[in-house]
Protein backbone atom coordinates (compact mmCIF):
# COMPACT_ATOMS: atom_id res chain seq x y z
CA UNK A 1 208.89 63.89 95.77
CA UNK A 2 211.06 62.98 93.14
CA UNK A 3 211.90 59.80 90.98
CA UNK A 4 214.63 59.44 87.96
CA UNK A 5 213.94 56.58 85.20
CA UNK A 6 217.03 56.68 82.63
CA UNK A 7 216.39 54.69 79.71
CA UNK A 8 219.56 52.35 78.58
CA UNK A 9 217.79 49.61 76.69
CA UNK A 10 218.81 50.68 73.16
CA UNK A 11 221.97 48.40 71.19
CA UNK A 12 223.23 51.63 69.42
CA UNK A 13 223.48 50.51 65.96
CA UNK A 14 225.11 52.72 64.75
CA UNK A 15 228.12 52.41 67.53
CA UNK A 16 228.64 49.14 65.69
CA UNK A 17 229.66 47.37 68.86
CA UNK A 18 228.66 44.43 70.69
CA UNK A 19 228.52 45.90 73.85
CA UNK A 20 225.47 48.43 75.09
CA UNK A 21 225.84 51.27 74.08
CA UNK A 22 225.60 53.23 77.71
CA UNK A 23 228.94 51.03 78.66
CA UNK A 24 231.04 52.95 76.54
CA UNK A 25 233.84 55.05 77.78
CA UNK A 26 233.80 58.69 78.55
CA UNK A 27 236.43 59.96 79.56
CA UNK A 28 237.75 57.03 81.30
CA UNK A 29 233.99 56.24 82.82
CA UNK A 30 230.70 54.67 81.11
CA UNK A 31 228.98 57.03 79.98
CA UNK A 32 225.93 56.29 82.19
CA UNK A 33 228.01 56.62 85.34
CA UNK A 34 227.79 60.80 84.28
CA UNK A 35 224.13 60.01 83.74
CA UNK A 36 223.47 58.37 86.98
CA UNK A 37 225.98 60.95 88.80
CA UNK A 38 224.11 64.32 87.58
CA UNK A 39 220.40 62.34 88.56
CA UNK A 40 222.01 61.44 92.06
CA UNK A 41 222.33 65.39 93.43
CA UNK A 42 218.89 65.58 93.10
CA UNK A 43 218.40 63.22 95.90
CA UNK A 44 215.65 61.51 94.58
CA UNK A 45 213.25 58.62 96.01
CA UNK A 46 214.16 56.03 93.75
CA UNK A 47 216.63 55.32 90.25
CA UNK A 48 215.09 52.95 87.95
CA UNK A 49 217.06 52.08 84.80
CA UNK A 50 214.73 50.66 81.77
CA UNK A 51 217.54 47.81 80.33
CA UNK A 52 216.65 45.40 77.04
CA UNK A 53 220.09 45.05 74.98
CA UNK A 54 222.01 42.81 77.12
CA UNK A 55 220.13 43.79 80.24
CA UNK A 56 222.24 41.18 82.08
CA UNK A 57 225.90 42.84 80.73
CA UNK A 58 224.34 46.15 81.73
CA UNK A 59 222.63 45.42 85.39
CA UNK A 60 226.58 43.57 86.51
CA UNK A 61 228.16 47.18 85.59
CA UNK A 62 225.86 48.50 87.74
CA UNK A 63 226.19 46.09 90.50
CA UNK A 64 228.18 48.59 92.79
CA UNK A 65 225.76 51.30 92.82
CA UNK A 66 223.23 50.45 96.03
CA UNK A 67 219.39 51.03 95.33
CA UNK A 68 218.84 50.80 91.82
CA UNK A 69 215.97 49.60 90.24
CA UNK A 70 215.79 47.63 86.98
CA UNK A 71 213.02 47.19 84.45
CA UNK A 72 213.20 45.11 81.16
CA UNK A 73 211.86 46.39 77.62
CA UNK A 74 211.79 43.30 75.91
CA UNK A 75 211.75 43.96 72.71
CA UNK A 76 212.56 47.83 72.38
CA UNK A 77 209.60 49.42 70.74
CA UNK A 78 210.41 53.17 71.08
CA UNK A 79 210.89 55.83 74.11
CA UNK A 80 207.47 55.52 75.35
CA UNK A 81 207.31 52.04 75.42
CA UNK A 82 210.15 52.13 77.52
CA UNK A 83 208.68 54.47 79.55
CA UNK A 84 205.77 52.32 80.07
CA UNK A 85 207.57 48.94 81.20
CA UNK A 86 208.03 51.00 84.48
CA UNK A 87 204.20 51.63 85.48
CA UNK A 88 204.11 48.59 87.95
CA UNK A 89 206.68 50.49 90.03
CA UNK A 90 204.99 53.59 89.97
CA UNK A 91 201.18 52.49 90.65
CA UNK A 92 199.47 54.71 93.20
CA UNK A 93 202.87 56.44 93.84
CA UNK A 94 202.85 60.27 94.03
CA UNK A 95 205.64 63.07 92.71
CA UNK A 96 207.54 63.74 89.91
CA UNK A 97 209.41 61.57 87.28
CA UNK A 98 212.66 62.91 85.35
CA UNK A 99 213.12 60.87 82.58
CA UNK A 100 216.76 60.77 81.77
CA UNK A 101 218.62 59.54 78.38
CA UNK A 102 221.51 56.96 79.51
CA UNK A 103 223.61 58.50 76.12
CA UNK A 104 224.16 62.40 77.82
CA UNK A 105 226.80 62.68 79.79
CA UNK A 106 227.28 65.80 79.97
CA UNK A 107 223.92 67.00 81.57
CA UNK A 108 224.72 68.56 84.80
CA UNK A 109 222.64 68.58 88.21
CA UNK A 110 222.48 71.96 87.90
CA UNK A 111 220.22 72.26 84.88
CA UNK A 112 218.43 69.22 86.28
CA UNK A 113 217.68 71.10 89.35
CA UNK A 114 216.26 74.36 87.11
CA UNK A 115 214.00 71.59 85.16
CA UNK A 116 212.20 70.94 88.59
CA UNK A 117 212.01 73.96 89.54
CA UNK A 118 210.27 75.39 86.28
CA UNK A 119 208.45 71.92 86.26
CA UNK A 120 207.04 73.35 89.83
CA UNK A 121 206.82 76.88 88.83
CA UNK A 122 204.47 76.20 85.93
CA UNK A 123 202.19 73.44 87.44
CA UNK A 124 202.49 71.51 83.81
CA UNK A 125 201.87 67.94 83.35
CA UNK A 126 205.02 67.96 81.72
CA UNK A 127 208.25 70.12 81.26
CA UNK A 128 210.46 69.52 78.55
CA UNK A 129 214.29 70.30 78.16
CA UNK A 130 215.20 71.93 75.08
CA UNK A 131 218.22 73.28 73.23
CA UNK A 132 218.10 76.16 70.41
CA UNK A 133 220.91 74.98 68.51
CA UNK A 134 222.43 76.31 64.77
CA UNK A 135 222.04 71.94 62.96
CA UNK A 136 218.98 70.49 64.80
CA UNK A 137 219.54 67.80 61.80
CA UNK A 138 218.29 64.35 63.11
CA UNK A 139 216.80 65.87 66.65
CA UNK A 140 212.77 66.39 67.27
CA UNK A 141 211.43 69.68 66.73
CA UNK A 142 210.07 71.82 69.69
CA UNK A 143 206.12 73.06 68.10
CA UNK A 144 205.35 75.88 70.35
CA UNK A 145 202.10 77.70 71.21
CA UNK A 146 203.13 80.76 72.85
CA UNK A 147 205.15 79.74 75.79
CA UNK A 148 203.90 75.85 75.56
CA UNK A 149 204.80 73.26 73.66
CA UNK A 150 202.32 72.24 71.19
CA UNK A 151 204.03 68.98 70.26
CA UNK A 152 207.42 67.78 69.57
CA UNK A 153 208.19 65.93 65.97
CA UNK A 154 210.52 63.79 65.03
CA UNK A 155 213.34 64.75 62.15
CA UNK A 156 212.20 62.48 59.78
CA UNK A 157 208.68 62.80 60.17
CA UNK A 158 208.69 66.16 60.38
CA UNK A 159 207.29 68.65 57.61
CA UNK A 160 209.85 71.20 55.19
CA UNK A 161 208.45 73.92 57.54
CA UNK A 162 209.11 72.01 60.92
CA UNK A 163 212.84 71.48 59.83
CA UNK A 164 213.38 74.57 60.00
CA UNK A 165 212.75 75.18 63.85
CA UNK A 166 215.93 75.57 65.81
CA UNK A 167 214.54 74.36 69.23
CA UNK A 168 215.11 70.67 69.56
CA UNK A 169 213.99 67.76 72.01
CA UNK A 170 216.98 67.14 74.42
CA UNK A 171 214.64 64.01 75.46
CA UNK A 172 214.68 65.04 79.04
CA UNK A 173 211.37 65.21 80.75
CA UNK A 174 209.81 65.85 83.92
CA UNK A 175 206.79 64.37 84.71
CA UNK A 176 203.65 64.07 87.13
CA UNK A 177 203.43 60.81 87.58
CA UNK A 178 199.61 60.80 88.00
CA UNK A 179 198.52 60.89 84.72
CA UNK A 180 201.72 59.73 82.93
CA UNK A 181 201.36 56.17 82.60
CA UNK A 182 197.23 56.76 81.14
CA UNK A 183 198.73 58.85 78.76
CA UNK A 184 200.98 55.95 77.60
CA UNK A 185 198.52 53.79 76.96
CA UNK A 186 197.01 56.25 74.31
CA UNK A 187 200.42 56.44 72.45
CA UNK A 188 200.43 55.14 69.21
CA UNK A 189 202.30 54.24 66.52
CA UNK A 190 201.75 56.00 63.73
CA UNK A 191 205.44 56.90 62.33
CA UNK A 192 207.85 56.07 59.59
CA UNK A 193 209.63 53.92 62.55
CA UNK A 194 206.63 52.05 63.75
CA UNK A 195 207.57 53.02 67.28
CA UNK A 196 205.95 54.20 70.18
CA UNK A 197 207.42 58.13 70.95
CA UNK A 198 207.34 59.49 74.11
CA UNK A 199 207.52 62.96 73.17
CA UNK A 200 203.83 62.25 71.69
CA UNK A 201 202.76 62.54 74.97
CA UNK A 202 202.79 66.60 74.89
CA UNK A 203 200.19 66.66 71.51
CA UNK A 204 197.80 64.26 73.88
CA UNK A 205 198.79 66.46 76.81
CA UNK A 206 197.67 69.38 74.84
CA UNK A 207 194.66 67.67 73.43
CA UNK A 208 193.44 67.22 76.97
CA UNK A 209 194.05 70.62 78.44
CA UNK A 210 196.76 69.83 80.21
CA UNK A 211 199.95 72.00 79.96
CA UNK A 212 203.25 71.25 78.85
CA UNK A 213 205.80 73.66 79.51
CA UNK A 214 209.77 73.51 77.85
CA UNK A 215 212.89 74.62 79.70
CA UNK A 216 216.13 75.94 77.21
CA UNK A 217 219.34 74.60 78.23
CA UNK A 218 221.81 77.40 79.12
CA UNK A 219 224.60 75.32 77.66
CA UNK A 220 223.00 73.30 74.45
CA UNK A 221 226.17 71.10 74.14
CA UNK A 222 225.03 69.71 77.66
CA UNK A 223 221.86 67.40 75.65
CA UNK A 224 223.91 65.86 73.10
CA UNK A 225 223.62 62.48 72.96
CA UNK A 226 226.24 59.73 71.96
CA UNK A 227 225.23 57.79 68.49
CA UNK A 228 228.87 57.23 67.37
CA UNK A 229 232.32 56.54 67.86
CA UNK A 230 232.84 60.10 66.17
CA UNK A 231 230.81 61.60 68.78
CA UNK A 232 231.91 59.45 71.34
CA UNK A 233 235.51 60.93 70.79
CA UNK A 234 234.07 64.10 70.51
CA UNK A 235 232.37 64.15 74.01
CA UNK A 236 235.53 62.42 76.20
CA UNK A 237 237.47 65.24 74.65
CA UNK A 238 235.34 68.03 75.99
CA UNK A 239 235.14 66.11 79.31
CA UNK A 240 239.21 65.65 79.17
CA UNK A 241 239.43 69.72 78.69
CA UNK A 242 237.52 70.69 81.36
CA UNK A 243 239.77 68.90 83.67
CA UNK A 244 242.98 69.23 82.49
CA UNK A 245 241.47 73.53 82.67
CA UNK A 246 240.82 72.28 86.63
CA UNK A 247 244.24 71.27 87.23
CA UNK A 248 245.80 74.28 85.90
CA UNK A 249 243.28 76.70 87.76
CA UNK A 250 245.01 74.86 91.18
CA UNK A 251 248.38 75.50 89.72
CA UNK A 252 249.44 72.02 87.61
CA UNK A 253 251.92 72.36 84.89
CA UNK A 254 250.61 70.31 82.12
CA UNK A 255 253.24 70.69 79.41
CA UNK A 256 250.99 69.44 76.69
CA UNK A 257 247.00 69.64 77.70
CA UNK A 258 245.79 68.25 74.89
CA UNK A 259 248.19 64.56 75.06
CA UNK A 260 246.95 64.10 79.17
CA UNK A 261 244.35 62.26 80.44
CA UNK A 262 242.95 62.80 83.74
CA UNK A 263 239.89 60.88 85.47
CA UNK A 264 237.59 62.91 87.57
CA UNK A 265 238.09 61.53 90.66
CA UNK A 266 242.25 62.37 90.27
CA UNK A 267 244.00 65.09 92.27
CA UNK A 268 247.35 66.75 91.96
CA UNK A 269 249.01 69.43 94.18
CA UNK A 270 250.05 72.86 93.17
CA UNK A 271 253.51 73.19 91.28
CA UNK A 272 253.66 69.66 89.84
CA UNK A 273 254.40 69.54 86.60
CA UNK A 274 252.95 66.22 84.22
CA UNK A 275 254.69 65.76 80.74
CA UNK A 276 252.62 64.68 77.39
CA UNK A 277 251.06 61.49 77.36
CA UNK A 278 250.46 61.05 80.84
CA UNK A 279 246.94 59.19 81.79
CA UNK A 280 245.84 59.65 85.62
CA UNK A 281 243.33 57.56 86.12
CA UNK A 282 240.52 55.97 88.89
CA UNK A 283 241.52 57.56 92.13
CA UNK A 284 245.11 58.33 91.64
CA UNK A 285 246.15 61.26 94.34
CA UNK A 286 249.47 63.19 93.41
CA UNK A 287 251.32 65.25 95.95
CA UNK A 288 252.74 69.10 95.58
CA UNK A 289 255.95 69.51 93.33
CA UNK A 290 255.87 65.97 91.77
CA UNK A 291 257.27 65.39 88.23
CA UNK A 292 255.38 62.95 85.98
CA UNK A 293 257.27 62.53 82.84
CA UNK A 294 256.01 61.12 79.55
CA UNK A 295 253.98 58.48 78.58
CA UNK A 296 253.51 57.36 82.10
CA UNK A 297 250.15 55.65 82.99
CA UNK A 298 248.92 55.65 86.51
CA UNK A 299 245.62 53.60 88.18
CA UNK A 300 244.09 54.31 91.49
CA UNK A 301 247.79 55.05 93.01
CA UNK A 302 248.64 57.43 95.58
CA UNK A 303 251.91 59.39 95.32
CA UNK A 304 253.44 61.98 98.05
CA UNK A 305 254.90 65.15 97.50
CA UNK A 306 257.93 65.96 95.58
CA UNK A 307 257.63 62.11 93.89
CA UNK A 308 259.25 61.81 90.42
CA UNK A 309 258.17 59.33 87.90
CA UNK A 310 260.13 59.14 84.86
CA UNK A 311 259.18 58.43 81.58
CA UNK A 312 257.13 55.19 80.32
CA UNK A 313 256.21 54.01 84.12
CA UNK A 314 252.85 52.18 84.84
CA UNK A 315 252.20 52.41 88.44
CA UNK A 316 248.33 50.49 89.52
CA UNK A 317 247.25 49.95 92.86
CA UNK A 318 250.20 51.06 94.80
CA UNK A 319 251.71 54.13 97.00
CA UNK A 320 255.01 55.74 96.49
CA UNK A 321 256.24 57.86 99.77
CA UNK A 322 257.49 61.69 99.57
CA UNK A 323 260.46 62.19 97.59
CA UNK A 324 260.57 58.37 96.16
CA UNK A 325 261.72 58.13 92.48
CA UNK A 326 260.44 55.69 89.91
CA UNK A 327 261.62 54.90 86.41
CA UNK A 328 261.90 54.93 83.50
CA UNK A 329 260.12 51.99 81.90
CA UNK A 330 259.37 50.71 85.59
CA UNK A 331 256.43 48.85 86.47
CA UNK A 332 254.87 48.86 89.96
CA UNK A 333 251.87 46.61 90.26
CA UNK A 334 248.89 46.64 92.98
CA UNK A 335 249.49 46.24 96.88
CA UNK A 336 253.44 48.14 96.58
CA UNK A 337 254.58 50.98 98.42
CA UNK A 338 257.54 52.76 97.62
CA UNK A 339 259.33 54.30 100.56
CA UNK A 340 260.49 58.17 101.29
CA UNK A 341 263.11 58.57 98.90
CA UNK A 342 263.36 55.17 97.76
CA UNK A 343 264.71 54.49 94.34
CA UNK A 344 263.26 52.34 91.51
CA UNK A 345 264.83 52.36 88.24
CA UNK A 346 265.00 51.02 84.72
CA UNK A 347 262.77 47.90 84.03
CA UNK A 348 262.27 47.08 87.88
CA UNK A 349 258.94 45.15 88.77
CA UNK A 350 257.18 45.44 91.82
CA UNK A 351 254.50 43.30 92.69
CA UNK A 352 252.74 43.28 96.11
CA UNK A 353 256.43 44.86 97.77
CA UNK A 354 257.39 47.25 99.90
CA UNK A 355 260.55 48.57 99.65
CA UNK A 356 261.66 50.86 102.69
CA UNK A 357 262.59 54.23 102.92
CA UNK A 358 266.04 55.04 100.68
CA UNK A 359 266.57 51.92 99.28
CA UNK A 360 267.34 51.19 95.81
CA UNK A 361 266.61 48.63 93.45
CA UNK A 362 267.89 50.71 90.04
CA UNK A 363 267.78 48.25 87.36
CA UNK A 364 266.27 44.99 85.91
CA UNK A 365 265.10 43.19 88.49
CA UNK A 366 261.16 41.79 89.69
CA UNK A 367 260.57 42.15 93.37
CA UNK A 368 257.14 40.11 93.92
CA UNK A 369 255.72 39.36 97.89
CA UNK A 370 258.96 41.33 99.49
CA UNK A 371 258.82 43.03 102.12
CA UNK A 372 262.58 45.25 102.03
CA UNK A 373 263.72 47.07 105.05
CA UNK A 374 265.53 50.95 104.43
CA UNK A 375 268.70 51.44 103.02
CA UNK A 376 268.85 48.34 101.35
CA UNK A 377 270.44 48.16 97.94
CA UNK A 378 269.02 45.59 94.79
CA UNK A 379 271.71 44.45 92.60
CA UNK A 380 270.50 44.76 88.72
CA UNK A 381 269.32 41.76 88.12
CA UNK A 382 267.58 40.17 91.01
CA UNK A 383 264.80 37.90 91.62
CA UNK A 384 262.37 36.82 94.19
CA UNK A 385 261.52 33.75 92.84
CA UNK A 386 258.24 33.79 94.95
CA UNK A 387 256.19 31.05 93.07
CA UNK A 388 256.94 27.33 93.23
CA UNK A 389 253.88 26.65 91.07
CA UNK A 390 251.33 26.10 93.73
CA UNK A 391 251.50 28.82 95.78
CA UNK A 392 253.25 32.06 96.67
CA UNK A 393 255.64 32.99 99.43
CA UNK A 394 257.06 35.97 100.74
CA UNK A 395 260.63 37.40 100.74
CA UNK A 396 262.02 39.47 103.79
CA UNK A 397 265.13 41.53 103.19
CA UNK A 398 265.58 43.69 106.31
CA UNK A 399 267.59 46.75 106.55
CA UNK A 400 271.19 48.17 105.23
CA UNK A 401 271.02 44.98 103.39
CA UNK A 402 273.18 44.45 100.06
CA UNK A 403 271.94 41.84 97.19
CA UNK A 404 274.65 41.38 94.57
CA UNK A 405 273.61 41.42 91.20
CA UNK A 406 271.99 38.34 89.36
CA UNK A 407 270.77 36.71 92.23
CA UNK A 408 268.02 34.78 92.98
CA UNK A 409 265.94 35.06 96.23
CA UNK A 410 263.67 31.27 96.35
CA UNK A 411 261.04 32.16 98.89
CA UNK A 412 260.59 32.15 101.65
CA UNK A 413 263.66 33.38 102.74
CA UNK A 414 264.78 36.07 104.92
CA UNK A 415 267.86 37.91 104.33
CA UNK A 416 269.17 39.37 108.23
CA UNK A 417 269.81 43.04 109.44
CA UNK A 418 273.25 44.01 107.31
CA UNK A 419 273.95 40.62 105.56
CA UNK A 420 275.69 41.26 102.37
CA UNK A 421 274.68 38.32 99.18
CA UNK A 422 277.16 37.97 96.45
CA UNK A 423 276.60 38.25 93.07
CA UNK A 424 275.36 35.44 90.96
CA UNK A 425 274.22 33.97 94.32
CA UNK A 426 271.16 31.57 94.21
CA UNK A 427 269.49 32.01 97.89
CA UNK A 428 267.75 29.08 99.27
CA UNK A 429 267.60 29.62 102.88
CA UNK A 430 267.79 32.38 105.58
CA UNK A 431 270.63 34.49 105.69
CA UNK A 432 271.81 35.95 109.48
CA UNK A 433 272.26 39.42 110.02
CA UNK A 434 275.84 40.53 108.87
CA UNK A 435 276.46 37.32 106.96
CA UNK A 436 278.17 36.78 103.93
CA UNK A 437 276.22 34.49 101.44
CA UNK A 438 277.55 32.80 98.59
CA UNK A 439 275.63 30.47 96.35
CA UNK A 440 277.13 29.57 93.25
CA UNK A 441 279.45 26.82 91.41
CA UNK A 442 283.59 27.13 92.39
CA UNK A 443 284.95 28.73 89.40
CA UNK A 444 287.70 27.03 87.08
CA UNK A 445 290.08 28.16 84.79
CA UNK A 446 291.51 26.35 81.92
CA UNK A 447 294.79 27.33 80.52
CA UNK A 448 295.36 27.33 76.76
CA UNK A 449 292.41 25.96 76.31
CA UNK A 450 291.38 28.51 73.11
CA UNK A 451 294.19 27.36 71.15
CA UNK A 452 293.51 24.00 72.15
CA UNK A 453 290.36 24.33 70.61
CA UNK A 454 290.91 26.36 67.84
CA UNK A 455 294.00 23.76 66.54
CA UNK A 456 291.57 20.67 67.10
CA UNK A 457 288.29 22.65 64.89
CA UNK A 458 291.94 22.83 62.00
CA UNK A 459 292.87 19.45 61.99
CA UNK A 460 289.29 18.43 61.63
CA UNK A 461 288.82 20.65 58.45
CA UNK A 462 291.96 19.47 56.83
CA UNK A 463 290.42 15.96 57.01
């Protein structure tokens, strides 16, 4: 039986920021998310997460993942303090605890997995993951005895000799919970910090027979931690690589790997080919043979095959149909749906529309609460003007329908099957199918009225 506790009650100093720490970004996620992701393959019983700075900012990120527990370490006194706010949820109960930092998100389930097992294997009180590593400046030292660890000290209280082991504490622990939380109480704190460390728990382990086994990461880069923006950048750049590697291996063109930016839960079909500065992020899902051109940004989209999307485009929320073509500088906001082969250009809006299969709205024009039909052509220039201040209202353009340019559509209106609208036309009320609509002032011309005007602006100077 297995339990995870991840401790995320720390403020990160040294991040300088007024948020916890565990909330910064990753790769496009919080970093705890990778945390609470690796913890969740091992299926276990319960996921408590120790919270203190800003334990209310932390538990509402969390809100959308079911069954967590929360505990508060109020004020933060160290890793085995931390530990310790937790023994009222673990009195009487039986199995093992993995102790998990909320700062490493690149620990895998994998080598989670191998630290139960060798937790099992052994029959220690306690296993400890470790990482031989070339700097282990600012890390705890890994004291061995033969094949156990004798006890694990901290960097800065550590002696000239102690320095100068390689293994480090990756502060990842499995534990039997029987005799974990007894052991806590004997904890003291007798550092340079005044803190209470959990890894002193394998001298008093040791001290009372018990055995406390270690268990070397395969990769070491998979324990770092996140103390700083630095390293912060550091780690969403591995986590960037890896997938923009995946994408490749399934046959994605990514013309410049290092300048795109794909979230994990992103996919893109063979032969598609995505420019520099492209970001693909939440749960975007790209078709085969699309073209994504540069510096386009899209959110939790879904696109078809053979979809182009030229350059500068933010697409959020929305779908665009096989063979539909966006851009450039276009902007398609949640709850739209771009049609098979539908066109939208330069500086278009779409906002909660659906514009039908091969229709085209190519330039400079905002398209909000439509619903357009197929084969429908947008004059540059058009508006739904779908907002009278209190309230929005929908816009119905149904099919083979022509809007001249400049026009303005005041919902609700429906335009009818075929109905042409001139240019410079403000629409107020429904048009029938295969109507003409004009709505605009008569035009008048005034002869010789220039030189009219220029000769009176003379005669006025001269006085």
């Amino acid at each position: 039986m297995c339990h995870v506790l991840i401790l995320a009650a720390g403020k990160g100093t040294r991040m300088k920021s007024a948020q916890p720490k565990v909330l910064h970004r990753v790769a496009g996620a919080p970093m705890i998310d990778y945390v609470l992701d690796a913890s969740a393959a091992l299926a276990p019983e319960t996921t408590t997460v120790v919270v203190g700075h800003q334990a209310d900012r932390l538990r509402a990120a969390l809100d959308g993942r079911p069954g967590l527990r929360f505990v508060l370490q109020e004020p933060q006194l160290g890793t085995a303090h931390a530990v310790a706010q937790a023994a009222p949820l673990f009195a009487g109960v039986p199995g093992t605890l993995i102790v998990l930092s909320g700062d490493v998100p690149l620990l895998t389930a994998d080598t989670l997995r191998a630290l139960l097992a060798r937790h099992a294997e052994t029959g220690a009180a306690a296993t400890v993951l470790t990482a031989v590593v070339d700097d282990p400046s600012g890390y705890g030292r890994v004291v061995r005895n033969g094949d156990e660890v004798a006890a694990i000290v901290e960097h800065r209280d550590a002696t000239e000799a102690e320095r100068g082991i390689r293994e480090i504490n990756a502060g990842i622990y499995a534990f039997d919970l029987a005799p974990l939380f007894p052991a806590l109480a004997r904890v003291a704190a007798d550092n340079s910090q005044r803190e209470y460390y959990l890894p002193d728990v394998a001298a008093l382990y040791r001290r009372a027979g018990r055995r406390v086994a270690a268990l070397a990461a395969a990769r070491p880069e998979e324990i770092l931690g996140i103390n700083t923006r630095a390293e912060l950048a550091a780690t969403s750049e591995r986590v960037w690589r890896a997938r923009r590697e995946a994408l490749m291996a399934a046959g994605v063109t990514l013309e410049d790997p290092a300048a795109t930016y794909v979230d994990a839960g992103v996919t893109v079909g063979p032969d598609s080919v995505i420019a520099p500065g492209v970001s693909l992020l939440g749960r975007t899902t790209i078709g085969a043979r699309a073209v994504i051109q540069a510096g386009v940004r899209i959110v939790d989209s879904q696109l078809g095959d053979d979809v182009t999307v030229l350059d500068h485009c933010v697409i959020a929320g929305s779908r665009l149909d096989a063979g539909a073509s966006v851009g450039p500088f276009a902007h398609i906001r949640p709850g739209s749906a771009v049609g098979p082969a539908a066109r939208v250009g330069n500086f278009v809006e779409l906002k909660k529309t659906r514009l039908g299969a091969g229709s085209k709205a190519s330039h400079l024009a905002y398209l909000g609460d439509a619903t357009i039909g197929e084969k429908v052509n947008i004059g540059a220039g058009t508006i739904t003007c779908n907002y009278d201040g209190a309230a929005k209202h929908p816009t119905v353009i149904e099919d083979e329908v022509f809007i001249g340019s400049d026009s303005q559509l005041v919902a609700p209106v429906r335009i009818g099957r075929g109905a042409y609208v001139a240019a410079g036309s403000s629409i107020t009320r429904d048009v029938p199918a295969g109507a003409l609509a004009i709505a605009r002032g008569r035009q008048e011309n005034k002869e010789g009225w220039v030189a009219m005007k220029k000769a009176r602006a003379a005669a006025e100077k001269k006085e």
